[in-house]
Protein backbone atom coordinates (compact mmCIF):
# COMPACT_ATOMS: atom_id res chain seq x y z
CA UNK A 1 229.06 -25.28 123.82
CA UNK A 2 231.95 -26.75 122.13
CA UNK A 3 232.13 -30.78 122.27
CA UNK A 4 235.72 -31.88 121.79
CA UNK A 5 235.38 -35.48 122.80
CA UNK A 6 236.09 -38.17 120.69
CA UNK A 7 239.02 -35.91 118.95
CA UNK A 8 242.97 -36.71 119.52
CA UNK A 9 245.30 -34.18 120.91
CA UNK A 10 245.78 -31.87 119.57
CA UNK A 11 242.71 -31.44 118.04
CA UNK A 12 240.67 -30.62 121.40
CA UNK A 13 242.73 -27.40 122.06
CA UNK A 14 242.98 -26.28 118.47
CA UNK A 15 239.43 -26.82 118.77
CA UNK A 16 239.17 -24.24 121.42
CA UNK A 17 242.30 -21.84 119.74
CA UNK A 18 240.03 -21.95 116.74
CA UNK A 19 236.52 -20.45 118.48
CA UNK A 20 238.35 -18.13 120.85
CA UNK A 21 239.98 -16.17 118.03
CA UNK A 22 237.07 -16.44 115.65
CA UNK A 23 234.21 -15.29 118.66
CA UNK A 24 236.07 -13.97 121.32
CA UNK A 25 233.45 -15.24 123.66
CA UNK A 26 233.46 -13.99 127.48
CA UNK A 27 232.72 -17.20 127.99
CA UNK A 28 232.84 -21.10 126.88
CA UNK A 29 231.50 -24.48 127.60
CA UNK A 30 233.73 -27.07 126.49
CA UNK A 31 233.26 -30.59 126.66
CA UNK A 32 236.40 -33.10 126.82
CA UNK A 33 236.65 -36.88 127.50
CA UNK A 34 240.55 -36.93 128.53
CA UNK A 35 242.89 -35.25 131.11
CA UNK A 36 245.39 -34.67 128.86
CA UNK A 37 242.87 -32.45 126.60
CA UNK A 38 241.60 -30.64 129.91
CA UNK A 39 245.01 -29.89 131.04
CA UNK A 40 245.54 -28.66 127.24
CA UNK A 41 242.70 -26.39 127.41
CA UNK A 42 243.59 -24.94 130.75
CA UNK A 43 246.87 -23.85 130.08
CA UNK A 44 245.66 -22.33 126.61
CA UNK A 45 242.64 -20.54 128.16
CA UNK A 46 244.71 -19.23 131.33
CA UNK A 47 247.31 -17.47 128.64
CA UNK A 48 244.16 -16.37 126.83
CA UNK A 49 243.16 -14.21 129.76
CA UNK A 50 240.37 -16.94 130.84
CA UNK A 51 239.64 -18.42 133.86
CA UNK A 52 238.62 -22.16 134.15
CA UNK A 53 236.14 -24.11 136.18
CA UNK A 54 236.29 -28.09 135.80
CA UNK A 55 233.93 -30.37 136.22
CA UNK A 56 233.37 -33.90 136.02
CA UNK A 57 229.78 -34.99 134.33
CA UNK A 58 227.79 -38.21 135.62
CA UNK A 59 229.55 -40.58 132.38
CA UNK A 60 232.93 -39.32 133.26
CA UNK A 61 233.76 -36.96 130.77
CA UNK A 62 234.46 -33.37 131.38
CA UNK A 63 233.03 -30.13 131.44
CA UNK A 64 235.40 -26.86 131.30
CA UNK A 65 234.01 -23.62 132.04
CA UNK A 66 235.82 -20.74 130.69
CA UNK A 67 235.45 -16.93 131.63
CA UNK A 68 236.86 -13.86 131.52
């Protein structure tokens, strides 16, 4: 699980560049508190070959699901 909240953009998405290419994970549990980072992360995942489930958790932030 990779907890992003709390950074500005663009640090979520780096944040996610930065473990696919060191991991390569199939998949990836991300945690954002902003739209703007989720809608970062999407469009880097979906060029990264991932697909992405969103979800919004019980305080509001969100939880990104990423899979290939």
């Amino acid at each position: 699980m990779l907890d992003v909240r709390g950074l500005n953009c663009p640090m979520p998405v780096l944040a996610v560049q930065r473990e696919v290419k060191a991991k390569t994970p199939k998949g990836l549990v991300v945690l954002a508190d902003n739209m703007t980072a989720v809608g970062n992360i999407q469009r880097f995942a979906a060029s990264a070959g991932y697909t992405v489930r969103v979800r919004e958790t019980d305080d509001g932030d969100y939880e990104l699901s990423l899979a290939k």
